[in-house]
Every structure is written in C-alpha cells, then in structure tokens.
Protein backbone atom coordinates (compact mmCIF):
# COMPACT_ATOMS: atom_id res chain seq x y z
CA UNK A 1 -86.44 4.17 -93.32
CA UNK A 2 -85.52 0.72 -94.80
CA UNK A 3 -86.30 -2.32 -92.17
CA UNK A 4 -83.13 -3.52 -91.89
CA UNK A 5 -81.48 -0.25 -91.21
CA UNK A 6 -84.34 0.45 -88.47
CA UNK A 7 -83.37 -2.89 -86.97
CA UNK A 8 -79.86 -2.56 -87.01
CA UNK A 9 -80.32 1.51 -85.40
CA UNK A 10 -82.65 -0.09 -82.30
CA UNK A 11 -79.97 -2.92 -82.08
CA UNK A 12 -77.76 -0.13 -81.45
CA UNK A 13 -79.74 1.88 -78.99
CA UNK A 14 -80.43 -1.28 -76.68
CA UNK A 15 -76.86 -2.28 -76.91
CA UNK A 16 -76.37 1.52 -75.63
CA UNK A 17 -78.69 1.50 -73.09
CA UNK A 18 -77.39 -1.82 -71.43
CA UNK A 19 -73.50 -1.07 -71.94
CA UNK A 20 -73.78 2.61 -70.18
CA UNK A 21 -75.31 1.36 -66.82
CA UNK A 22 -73.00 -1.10 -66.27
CA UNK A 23 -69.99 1.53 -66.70
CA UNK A 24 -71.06 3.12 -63.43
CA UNK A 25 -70.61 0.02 -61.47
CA UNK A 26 -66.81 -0.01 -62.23
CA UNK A 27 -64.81 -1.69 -59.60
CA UNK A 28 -62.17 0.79 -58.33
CA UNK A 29 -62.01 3.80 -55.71
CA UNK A 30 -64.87 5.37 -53.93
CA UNK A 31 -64.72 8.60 -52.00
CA UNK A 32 -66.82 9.14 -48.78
CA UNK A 33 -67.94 12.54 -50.58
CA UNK A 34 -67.08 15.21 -52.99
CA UNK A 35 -66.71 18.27 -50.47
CA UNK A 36 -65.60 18.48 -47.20
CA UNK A 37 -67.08 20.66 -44.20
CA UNK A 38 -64.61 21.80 -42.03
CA UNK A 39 -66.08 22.99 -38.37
CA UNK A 40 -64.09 26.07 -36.98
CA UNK A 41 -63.20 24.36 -33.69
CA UNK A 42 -62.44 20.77 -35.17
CA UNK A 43 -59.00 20.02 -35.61
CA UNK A 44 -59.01 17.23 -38.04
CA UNK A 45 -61.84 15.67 -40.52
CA UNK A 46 -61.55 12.64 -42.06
CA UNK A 47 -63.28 11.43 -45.76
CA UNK A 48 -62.84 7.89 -46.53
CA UNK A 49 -61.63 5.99 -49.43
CA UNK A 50 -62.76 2.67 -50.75
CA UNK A 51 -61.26 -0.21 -53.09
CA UNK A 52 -64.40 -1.41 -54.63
CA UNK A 53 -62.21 -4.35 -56.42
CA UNK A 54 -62.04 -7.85 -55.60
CA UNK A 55 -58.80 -8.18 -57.06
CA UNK A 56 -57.03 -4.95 -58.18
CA UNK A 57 -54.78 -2.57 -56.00
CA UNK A 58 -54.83 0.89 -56.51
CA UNK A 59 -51.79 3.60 -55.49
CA UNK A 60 -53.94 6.39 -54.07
CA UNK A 61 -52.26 9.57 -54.49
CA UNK A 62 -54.35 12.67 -52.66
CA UNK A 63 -54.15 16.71 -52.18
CA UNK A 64 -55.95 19.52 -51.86
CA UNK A 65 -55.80 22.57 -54.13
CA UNK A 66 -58.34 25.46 -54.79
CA UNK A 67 -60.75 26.79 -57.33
CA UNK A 68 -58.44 27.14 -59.90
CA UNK A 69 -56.48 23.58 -59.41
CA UNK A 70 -53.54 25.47 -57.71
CA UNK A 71 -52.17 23.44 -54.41
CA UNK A 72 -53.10 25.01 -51.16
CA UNK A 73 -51.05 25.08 -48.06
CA UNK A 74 -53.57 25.98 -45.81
CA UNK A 75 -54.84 22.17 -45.61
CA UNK A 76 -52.90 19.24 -45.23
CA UNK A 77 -54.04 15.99 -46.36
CA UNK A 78 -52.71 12.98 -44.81
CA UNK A 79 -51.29 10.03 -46.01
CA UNK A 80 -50.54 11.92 -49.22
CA UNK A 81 -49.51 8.34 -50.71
CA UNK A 82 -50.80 4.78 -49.64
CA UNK A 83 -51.60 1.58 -51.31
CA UNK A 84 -55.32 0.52 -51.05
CA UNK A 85 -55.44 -3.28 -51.22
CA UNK A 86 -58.58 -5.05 -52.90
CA UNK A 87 -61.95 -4.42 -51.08
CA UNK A 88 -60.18 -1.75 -48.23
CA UNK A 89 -61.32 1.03 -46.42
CA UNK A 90 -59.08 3.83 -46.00
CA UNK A 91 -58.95 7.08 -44.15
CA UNK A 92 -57.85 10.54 -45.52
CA UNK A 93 -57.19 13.40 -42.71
CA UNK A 94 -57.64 16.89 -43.43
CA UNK A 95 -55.79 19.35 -41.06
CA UNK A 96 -56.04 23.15 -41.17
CA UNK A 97 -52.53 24.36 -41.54
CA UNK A 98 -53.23 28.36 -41.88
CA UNK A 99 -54.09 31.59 -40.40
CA UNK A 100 -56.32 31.24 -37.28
CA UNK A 101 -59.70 31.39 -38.11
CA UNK A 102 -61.65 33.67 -35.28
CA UNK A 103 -64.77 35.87 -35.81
C-alpha cells in the first residue's frame, strides 16, 4: 500500500472512531425504558420522558400499537401530545382500557 494512501485510510478510521461516539450523546428525548411491565392489579404505570437539550423544545407525540405497528385500543397512553421544554422531565401514563384480565 503506498504511504500516503495508508495515512490518509488511518486518518479516516480515527476520524471514524471519534465522530461515532459522540453521535450517541445527542441532546434530545430520553425514554425511562423500552418496554413496559404492566402488573395485573395496577391501574396505571407511568415511563418517563426526558429533554436532554439545553436549548431545543421538542413536540412529543406518543401511542401504543402492537407487534406489527398496528394501534391498540386496549392501552391508553396519556398525554398523547405535550411540549417538552429544554432540560424537562415528563410523565407518560399507561392505562389498561380492555377485557378484564382474571386467571
């Protein structure tokens, strides 16, 4: 391999390496978690939602559908619209809405 072209290949593999951490530090929203576990006798659960940014707002737009993206009616997510102002902590609720759930 010539010298330069070695030189200019690890240039590009440090550059990589320092510009791909830095992507996951992103200011913007942050979810409490990625799943939700509903106890049978709770009512409500809650997941909160965080505006990472010192300066941006975010419109914060949430739902709940199944395996196959389709919306579900048997949860309902509450506030389904807000505004999340720069470095906020919000709170989504998650109600069961369907059939009763004995065993």
């Amino acid at each position: 391999m010539f010298p330069l072209c070695k030189k200019n290949l690890t240039f590009s593999i440090l550059l990589f390496s320092a510009v791909i951490p830095s992507l996951s530090f992103a200011n913007g929203i942050v979810l409490g978690g990625t799943r939700i576990i509903y106890p049978l006798k709770q009512k409500q659960v809650s997941v909160s939602v965080r505006n990472t940014s010192e300066v941006d707002r975010f419109m914060v737009q949430s739902w709940i559908d199944d395996a196959n993206e389709k919306k579900t009616s048997d949860f309902i997510m509450t506030p389904p619209l807000f505004v999340s102002n720069p470095k906020d902590e919000n709170s989504l609720r998650v109600m069961y809405a369907g059939p009763s759930l004995t065993y």
